[in-house]
C-alpha atoms as a PDB file:
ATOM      1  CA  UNK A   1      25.221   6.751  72.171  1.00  0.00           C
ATOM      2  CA  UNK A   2      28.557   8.459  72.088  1.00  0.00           C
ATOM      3  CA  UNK A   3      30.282   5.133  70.560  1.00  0.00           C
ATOM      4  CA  UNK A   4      27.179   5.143  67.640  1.00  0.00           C
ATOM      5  CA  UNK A   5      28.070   8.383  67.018  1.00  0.00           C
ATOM      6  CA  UNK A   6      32.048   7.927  66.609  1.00  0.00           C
ATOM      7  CA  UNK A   7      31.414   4.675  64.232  1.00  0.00           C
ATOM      8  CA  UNK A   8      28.605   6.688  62.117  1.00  0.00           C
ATOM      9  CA  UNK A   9      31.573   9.175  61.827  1.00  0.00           C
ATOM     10  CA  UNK A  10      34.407   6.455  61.261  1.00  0.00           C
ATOM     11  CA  UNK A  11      32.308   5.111  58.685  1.00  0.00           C
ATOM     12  CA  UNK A  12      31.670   8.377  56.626  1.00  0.00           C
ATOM     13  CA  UNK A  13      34.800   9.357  57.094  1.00  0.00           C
ATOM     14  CA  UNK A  14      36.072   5.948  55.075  1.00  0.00           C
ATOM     15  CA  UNK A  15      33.473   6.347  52.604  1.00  0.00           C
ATOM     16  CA  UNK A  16      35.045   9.654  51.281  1.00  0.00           C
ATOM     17  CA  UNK A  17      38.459   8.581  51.349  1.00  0.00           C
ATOM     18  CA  UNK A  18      37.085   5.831  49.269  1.00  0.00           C
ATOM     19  CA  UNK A  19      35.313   8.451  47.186  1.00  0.00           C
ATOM     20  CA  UNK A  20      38.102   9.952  46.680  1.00  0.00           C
ATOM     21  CA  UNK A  21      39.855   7.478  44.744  1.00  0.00           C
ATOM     22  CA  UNK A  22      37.045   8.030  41.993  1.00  0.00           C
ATOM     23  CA  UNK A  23      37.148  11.487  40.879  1.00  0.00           C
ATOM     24  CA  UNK A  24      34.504  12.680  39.226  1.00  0.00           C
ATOM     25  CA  UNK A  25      34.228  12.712  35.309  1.00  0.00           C
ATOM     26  CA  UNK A  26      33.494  15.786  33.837  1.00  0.00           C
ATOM     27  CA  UNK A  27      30.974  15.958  30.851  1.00  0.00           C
ATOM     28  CA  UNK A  28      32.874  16.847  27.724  1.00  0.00           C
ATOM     29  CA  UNK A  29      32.680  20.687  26.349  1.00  0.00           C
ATOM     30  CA  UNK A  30      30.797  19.902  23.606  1.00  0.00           C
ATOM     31  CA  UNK A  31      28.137  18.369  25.226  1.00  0.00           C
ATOM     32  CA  UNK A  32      27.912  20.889  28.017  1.00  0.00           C
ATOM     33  CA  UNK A  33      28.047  23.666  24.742  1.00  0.00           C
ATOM     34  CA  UNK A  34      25.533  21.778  22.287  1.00  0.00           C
ATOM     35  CA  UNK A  35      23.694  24.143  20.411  1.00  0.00           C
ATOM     36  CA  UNK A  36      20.217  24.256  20.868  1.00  0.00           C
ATOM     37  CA  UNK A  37      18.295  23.314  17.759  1.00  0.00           C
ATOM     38  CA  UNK A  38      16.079  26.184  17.792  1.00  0.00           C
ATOM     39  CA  UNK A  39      19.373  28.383  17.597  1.00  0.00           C
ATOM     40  CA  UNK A  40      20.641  26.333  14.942  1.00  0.00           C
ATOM     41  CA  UNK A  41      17.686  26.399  12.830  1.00  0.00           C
ATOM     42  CA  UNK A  42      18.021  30.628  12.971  1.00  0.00           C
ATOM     43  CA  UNK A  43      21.292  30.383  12.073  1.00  0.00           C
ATOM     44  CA  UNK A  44      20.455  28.096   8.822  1.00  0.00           C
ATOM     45  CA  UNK A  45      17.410  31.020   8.163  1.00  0.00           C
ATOM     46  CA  UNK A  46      19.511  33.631   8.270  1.00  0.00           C
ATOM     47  CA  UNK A  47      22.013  31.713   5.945  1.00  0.00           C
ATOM     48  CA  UNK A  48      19.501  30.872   3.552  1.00  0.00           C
ATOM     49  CA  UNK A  49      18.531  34.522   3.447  1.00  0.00           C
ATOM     50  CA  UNK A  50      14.641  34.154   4.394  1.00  0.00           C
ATOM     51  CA  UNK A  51      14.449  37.604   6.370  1.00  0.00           C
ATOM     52  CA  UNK A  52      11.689  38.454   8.392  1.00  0.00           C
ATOM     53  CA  UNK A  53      11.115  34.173   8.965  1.00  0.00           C
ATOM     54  CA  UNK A  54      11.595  33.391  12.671  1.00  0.00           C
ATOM     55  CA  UNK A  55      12.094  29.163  13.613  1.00  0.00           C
ATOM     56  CA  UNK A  56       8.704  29.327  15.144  1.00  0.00           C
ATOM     57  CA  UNK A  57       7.417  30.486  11.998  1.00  0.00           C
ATOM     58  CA  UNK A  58       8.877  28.071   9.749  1.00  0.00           C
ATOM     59  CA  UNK A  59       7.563  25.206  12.540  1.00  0.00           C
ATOM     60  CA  UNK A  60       4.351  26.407  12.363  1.00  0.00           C
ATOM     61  CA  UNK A  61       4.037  26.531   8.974  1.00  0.00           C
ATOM     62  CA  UNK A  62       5.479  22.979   9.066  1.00  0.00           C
ATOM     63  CA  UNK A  63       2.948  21.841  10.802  1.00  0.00           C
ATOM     64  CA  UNK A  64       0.339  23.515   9.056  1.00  0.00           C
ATOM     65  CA  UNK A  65       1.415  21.734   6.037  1.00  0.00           C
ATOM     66  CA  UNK A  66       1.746  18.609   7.592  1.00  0.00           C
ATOM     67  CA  UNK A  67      -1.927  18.894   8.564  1.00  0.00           C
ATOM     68  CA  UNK A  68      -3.649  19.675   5.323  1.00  0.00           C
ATOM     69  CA  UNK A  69      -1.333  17.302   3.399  1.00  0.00           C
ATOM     70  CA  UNK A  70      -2.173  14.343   5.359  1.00  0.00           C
ATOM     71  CA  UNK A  71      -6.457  15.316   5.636  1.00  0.00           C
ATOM     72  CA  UNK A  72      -6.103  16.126   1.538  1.00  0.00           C
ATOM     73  CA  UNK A  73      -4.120  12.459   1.247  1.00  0.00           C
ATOM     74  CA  UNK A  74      -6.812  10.738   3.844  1.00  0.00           C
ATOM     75  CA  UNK A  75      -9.554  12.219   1.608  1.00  0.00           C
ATOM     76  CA  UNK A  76      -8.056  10.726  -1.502  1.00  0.00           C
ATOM     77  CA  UNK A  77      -6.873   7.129  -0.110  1.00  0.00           C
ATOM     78  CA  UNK A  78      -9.169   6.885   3.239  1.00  0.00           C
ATOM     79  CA  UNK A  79      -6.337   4.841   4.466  1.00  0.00           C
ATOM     80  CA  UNK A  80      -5.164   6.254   8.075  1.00  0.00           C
ATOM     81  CA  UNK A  81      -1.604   5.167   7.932  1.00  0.00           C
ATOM     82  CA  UNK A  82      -1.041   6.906   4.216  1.00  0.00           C
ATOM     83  CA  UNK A  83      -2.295   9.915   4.839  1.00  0.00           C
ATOM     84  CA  UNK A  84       0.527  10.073   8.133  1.00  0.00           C
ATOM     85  CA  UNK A  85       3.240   9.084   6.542  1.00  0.00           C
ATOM     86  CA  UNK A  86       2.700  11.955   3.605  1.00  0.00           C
ATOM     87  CA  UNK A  87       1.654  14.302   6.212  1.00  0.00           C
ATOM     88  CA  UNK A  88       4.927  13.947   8.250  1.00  0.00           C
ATOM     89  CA  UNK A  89       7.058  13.659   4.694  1.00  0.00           C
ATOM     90  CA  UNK A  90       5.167  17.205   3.641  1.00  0.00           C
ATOM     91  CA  UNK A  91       5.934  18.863   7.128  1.00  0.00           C
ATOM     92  CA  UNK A  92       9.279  18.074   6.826  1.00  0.00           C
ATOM     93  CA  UNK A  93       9.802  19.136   2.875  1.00  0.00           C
ATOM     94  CA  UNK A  94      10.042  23.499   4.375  1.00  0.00           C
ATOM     95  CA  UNK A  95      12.855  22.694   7.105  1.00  0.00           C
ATOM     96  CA  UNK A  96      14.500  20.358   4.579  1.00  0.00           C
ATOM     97  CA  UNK A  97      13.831  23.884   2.111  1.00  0.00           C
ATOM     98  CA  UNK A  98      15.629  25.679   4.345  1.00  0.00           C
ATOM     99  CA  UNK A  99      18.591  23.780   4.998  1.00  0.00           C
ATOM    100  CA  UNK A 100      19.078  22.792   1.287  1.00  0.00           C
ATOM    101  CA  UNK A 101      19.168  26.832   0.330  1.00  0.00           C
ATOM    102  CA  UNK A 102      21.378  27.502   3.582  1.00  0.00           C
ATOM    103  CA  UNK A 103      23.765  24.524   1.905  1.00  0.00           C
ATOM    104  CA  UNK A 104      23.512  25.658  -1.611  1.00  0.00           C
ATOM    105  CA  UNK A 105      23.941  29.700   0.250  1.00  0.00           C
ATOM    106  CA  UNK A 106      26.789  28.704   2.085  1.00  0.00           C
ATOM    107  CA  UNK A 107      29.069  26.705  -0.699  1.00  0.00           C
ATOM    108  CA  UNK A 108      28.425  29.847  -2.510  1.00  0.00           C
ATOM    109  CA  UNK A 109      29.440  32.435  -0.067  1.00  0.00           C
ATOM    110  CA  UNK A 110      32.621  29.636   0.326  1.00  0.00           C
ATOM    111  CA  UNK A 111      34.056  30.688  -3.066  1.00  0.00           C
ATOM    112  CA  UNK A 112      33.769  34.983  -2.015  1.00  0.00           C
ATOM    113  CA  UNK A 113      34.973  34.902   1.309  1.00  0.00           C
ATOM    114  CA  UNK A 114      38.648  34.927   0.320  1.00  0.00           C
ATOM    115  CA  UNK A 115      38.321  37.931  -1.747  1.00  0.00           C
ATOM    116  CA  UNK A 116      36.462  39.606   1.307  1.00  0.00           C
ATOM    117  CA  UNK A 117      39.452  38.972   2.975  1.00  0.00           C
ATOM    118  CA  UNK A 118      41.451  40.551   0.594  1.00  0.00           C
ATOM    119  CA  UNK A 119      39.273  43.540   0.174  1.00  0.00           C
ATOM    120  CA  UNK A 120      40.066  44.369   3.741  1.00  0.00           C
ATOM    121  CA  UNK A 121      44.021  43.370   4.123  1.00  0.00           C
ATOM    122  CA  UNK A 122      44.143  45.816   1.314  1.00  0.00           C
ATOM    123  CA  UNK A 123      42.296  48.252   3.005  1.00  0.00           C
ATOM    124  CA  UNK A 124      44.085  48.041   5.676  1.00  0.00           C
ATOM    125  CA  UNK A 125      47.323  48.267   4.738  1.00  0.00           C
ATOM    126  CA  UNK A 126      46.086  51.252   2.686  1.00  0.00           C
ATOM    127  CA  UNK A 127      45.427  53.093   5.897  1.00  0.00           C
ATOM    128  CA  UNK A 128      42.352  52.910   5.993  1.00  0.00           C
ATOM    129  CA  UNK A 129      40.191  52.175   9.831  1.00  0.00           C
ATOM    130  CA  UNK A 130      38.868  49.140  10.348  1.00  0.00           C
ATOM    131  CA  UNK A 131      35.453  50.311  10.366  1.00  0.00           C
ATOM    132  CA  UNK A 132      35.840  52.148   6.490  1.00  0.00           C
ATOM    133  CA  UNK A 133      37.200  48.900   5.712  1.00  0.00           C
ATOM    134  CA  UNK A 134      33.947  46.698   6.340  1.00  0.00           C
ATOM    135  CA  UNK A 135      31.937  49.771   4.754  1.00  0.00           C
ATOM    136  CA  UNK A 136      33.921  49.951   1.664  1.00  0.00           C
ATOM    137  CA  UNK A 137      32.930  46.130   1.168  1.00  0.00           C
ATOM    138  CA  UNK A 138      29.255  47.253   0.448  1.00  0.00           C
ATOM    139  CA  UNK A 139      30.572  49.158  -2.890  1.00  0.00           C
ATOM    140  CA  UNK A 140      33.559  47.033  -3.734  1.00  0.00           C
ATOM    141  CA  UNK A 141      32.977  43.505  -2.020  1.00  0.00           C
ATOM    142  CA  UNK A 142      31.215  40.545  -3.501  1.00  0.00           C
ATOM    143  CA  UNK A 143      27.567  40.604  -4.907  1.00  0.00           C
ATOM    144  CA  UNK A 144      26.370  37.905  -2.538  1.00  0.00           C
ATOM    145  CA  UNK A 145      28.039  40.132   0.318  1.00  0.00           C
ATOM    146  CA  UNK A 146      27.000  43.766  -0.428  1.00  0.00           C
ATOM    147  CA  UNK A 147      23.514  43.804   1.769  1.00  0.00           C
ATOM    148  CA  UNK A 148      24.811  42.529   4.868  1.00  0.00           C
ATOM    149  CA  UNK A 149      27.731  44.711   4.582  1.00  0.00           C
ATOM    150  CA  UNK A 150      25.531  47.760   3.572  1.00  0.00           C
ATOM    151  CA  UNK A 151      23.206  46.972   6.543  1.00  0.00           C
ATOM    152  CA  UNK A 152      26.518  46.817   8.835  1.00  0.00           C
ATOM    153  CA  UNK A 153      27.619  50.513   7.403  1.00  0.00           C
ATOM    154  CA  UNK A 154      23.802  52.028   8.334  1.00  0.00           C
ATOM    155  CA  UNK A 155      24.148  50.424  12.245  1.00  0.00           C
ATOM    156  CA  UNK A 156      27.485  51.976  12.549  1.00  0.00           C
ATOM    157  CA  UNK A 157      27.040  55.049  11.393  1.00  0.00           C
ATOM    158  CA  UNK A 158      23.469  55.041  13.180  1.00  0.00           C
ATOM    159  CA  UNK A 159      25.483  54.373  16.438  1.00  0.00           C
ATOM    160  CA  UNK A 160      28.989  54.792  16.093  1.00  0.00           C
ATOM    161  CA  UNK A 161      29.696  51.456  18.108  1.00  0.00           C
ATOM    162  CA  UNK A 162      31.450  49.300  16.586  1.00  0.00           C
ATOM    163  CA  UNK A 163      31.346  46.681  18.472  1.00  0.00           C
ATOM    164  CA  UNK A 164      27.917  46.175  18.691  1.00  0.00           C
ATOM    165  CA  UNK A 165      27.228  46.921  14.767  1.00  0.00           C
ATOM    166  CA  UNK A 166      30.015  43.886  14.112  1.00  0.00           C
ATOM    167  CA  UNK A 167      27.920  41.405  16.321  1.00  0.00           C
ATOM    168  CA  UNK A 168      24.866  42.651  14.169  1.00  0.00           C
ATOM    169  CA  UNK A 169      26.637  41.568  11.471  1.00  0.00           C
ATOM    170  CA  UNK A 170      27.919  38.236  12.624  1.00  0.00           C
ATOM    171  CA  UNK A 171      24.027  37.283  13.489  1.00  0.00           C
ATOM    172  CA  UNK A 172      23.131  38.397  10.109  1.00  0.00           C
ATOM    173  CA  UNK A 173      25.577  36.117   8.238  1.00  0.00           C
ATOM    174  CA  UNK A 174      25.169  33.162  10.448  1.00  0.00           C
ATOM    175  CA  UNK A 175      28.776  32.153   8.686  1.00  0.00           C
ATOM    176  CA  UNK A 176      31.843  30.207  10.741  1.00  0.00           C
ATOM    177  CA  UNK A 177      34.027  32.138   8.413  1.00  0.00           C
ATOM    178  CA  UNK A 178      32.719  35.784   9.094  1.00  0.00           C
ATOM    179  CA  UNK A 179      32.412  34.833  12.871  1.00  0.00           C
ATOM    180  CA  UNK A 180      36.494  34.321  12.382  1.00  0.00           C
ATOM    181  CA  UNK A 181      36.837  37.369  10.311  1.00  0.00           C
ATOM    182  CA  UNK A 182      34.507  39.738  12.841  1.00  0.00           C
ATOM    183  CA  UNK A 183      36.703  38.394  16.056  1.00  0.00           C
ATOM    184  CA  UNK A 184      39.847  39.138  13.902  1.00  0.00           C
ATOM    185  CA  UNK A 185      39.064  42.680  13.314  1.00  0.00           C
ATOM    186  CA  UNK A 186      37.776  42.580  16.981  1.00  0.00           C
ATOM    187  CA  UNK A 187      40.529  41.950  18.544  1.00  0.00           C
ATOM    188  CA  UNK A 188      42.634  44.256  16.158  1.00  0.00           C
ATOM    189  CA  UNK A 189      40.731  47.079  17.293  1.00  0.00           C
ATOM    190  CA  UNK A 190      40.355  46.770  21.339  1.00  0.00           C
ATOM    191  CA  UNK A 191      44.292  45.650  21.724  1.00  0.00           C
ATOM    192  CA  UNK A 192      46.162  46.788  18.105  1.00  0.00           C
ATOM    193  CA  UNK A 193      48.953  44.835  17.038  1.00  0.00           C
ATOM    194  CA  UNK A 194      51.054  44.783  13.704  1.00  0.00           C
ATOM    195  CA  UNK A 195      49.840  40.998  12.729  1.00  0.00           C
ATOM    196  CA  UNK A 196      46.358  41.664  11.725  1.00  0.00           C
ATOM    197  CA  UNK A 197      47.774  41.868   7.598  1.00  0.00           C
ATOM    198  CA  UNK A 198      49.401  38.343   8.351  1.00  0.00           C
ATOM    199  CA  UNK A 199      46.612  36.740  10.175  1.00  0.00           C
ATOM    200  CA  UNK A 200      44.151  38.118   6.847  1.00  0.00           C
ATOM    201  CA  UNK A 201      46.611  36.660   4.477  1.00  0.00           C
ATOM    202  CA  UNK A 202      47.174  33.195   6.018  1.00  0.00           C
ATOM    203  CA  UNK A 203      43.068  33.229   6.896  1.00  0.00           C
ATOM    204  CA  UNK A 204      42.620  33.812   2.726  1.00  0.00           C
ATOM    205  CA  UNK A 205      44.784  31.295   1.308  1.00  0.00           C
ATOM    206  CA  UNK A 206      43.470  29.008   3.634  1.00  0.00           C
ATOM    207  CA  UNK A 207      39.910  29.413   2.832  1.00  0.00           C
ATOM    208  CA  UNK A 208      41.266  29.467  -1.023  1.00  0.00           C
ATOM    209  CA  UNK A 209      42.730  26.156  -0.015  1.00  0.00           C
ATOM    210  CA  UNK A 210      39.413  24.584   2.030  1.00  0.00           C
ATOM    211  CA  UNK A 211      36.957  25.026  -1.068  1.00  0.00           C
ATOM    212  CA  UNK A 212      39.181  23.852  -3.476  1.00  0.00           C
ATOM    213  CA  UNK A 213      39.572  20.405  -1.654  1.00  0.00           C
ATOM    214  CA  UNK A 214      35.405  20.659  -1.167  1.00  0.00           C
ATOM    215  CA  UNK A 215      34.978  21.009  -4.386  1.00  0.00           C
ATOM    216  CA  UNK A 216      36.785  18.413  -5.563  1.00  0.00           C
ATOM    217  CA  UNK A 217      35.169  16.199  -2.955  1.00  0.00           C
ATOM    218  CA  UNK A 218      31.865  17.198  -3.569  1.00  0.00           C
ATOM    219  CA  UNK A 219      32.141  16.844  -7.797  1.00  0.00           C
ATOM    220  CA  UNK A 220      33.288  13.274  -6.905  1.00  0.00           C
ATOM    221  CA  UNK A 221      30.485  12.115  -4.465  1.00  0.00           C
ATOM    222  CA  UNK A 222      27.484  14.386  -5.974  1.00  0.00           C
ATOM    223  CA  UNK A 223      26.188  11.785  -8.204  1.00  0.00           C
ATOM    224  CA  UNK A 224      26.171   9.131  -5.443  1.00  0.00           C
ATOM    225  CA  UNK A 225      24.585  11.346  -3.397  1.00  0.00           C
ATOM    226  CA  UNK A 226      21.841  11.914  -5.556  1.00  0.00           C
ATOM    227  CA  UNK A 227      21.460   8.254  -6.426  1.00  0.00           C
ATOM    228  CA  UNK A 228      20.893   7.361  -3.095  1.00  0.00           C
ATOM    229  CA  UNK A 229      17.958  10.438  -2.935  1.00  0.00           C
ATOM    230  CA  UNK A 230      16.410   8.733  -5.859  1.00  0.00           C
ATOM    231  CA  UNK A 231      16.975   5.153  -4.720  1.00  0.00           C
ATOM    232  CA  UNK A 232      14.991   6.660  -1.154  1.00  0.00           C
ATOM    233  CA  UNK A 233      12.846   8.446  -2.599  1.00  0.00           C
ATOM    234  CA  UNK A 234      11.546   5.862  -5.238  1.00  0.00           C
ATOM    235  CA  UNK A 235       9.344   3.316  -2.889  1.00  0.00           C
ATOM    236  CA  UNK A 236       7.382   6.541  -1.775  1.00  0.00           C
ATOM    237  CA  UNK A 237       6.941   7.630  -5.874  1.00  0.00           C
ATOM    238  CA  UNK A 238       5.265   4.513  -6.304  1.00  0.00           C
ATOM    239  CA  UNK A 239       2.712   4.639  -3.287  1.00  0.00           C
ATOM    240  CA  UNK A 240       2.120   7.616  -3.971  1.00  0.00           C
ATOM    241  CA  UNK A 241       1.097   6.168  -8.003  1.00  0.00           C
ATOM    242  CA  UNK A 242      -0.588   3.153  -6.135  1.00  0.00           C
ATOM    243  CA  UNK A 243      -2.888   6.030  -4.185  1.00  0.00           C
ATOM    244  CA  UNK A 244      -4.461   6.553  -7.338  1.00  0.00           C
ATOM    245  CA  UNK A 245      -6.396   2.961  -7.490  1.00  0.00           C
ATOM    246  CA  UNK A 246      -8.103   2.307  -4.736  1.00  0.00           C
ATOM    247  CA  UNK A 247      -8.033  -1.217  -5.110  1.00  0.00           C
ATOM    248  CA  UNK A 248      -4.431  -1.199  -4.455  1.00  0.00           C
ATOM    249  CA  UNK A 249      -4.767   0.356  -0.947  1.00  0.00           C
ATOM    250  CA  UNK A 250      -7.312  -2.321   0.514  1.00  0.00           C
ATOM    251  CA  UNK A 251      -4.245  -4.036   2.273  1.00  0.00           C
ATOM    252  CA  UNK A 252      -2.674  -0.567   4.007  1.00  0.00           C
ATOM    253  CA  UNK A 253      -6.258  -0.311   6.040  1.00  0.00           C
ATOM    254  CA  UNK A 254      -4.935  -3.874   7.311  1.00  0.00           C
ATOM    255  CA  UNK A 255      -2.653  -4.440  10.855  1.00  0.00           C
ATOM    256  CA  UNK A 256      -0.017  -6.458   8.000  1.00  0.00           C
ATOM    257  CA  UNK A 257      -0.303  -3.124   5.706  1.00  0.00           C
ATOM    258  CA  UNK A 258       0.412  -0.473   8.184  1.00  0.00           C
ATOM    259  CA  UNK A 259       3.192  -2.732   9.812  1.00  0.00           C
ATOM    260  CA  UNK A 260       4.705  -2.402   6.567  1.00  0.00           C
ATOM    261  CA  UNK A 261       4.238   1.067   6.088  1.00  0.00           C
ATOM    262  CA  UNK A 262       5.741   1.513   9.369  1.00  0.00           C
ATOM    263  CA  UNK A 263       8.984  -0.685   8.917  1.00  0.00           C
ATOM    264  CA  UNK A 264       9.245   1.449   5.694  1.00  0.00           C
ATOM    265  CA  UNK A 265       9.306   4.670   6.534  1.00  0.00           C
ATOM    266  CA  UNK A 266      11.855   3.518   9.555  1.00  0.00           C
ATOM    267  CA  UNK A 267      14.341   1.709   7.158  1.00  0.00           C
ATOM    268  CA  UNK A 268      14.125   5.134   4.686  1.00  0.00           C
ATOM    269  CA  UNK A 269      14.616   7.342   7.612  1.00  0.00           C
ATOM    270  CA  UNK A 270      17.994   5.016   8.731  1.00  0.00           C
ATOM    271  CA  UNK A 271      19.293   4.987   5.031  1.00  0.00           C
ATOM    272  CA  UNK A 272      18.704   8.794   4.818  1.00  0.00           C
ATOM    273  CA  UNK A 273      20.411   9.460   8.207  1.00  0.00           C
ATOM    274  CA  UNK A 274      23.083   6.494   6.565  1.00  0.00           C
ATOM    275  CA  UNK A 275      23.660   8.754   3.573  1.00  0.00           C
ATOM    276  CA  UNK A 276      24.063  12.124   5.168  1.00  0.00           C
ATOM    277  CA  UNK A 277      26.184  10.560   7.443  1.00  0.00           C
ATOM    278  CA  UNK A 278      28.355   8.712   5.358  1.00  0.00           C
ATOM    279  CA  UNK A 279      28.092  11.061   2.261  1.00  0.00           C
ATOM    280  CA  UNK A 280      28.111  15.155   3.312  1.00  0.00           C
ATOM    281  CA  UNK A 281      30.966  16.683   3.819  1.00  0.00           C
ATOM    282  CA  UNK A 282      31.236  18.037   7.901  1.00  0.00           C
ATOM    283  CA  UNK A 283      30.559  21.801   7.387  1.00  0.00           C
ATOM    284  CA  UNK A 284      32.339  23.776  10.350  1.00  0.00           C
ATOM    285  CA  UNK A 285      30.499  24.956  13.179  1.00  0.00           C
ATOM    286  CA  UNK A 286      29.805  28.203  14.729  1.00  0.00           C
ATOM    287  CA  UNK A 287      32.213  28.145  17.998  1.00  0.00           C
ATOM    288  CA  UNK A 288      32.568  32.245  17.784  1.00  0.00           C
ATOM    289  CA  UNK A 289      29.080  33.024  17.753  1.00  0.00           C
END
């Protein structure tokens, strides 16, 4: 027994020096950090300015829509497999609302920040606290900026913490750019320091920088962009024309007809995912949130 015993140990004993030649991979930050989607789909909300609109809201009402679209189209066609496929397109078309106004929201808040940032190097090399500084921006800062800064001056003079009333304000942006700006002023606060004026300036020219190259970008590849919505889009027009003559829909109520429908919808789906892959610009993510 006492010799089993000694070789059972031998043998583990080997096996984890063995082990030990293969160290473990770790799983790289990004995937142990992904953002969840329902936290990204806030974020894109609050972008788009839709207050009071929560992500289970806007899923529900996708849904909802989904639902009467496809019974309405299944009343008009009686063909199954139609009424799906417009019922899934039509519960998508409110999230794809959402993220087309957070887009259009955020290129626009793009071309402000910089003189946000300038509002408050002045300010603060006019003496002025950090806190007056982000309250002065609800008078004198951009239009597009003047509520969330306004709501940001009631919190901290409700309170008087401002630490708390700039995380407020970072959640209502949803913005990589403020998130950079907030931590900024952050930091300048808790620990002081002389470089806060420098790190403004060189943060301002280069978001001056940044949407000058998007826009350049984005003037050049907008039309192809759009023809490849169209050239998508056009195959589902059509149907959608056929659906009007029911003697054109006899062969979707067959196995052939729905197959097609199917292999369809999957090929638009890959060319969409193509084109937004290929096409769009990477918009920086929220890593200070």
């Amino acid at each position: 027994m006492t010799g089993v015993l000694l070789g059972l140990m031998l043998g583990v004993g080997a096996a984890c020096i063995w082990w030990s030649f293969w160290p473990r991979t770790e799983r790289s930050t990004s995937a142990r950090r992904r953002t969840p989607f329902r936290v990204l789909l806030a974020d894109e909300i609050a972008l788009a300015g839709l207050r009071g609109l929560s992500p289970a809201g806007l899923l529900a009402t996708a849904v909802v829509l989904a639902l009467l679209t496809g019974l309405l189209t299944y009343a008009v066609t009686a063909v199954p497999a139609i009424a799906v496929a417009f019922g899934v397109m039509a519960g998508y078309a409110p999230v794809a609302f959402v993220r087309m106004r957070a887009r259009a929201r955020r290129a626009q808040l793009r071309e402000v920040w910089p003189d946000v940032v300038d509002h408050v190097a002045s300010a603060v090399r006019a003496g002025l606290a950090l806190p007056e500084a982000l309250v002065q921006l609800a008078e004198r800062g951009p239009e597009e900026l003047r509520p969330a800064f306004a709501h940001f001056a009631d919190d901290y003079r409700a309170s008087g913490r401002f630490s708390q009333s700039l995380d407020a304000l970072k959640d209502r942006l949803a913005d990589p750019v403020a998130d950079r700006l907030v931590e900024a002023l952050r930091l300048a606060r808790e620990v002081g320091g002389s470089d806060l004026g420098r790190v403004l300036r060189a943060l301002s020219q280069f978001l001056r920088e940044d949407a000058r190259s998007r826009a350049e970008l984005e003037a050049r590849q907008s039309w192809t962009v759009n023809a490849a919505r169209l050239a998508m889009a056009a195959p589902w027009l059509v149907l959608a024309l056929m659906a009007t003559r029911s003697s054109s829909l006899v062969a979707y109520r067959e196995p052939t007809g729905i197959v097609i429908l199917l292999v369809g919808a999957a090929l638009s789906l890959l060319a969409y995912r193509l084109m937004v892959v290929l096409g769009r610009l990477p918009e920086e993510e929220r890593v200070l949130r």
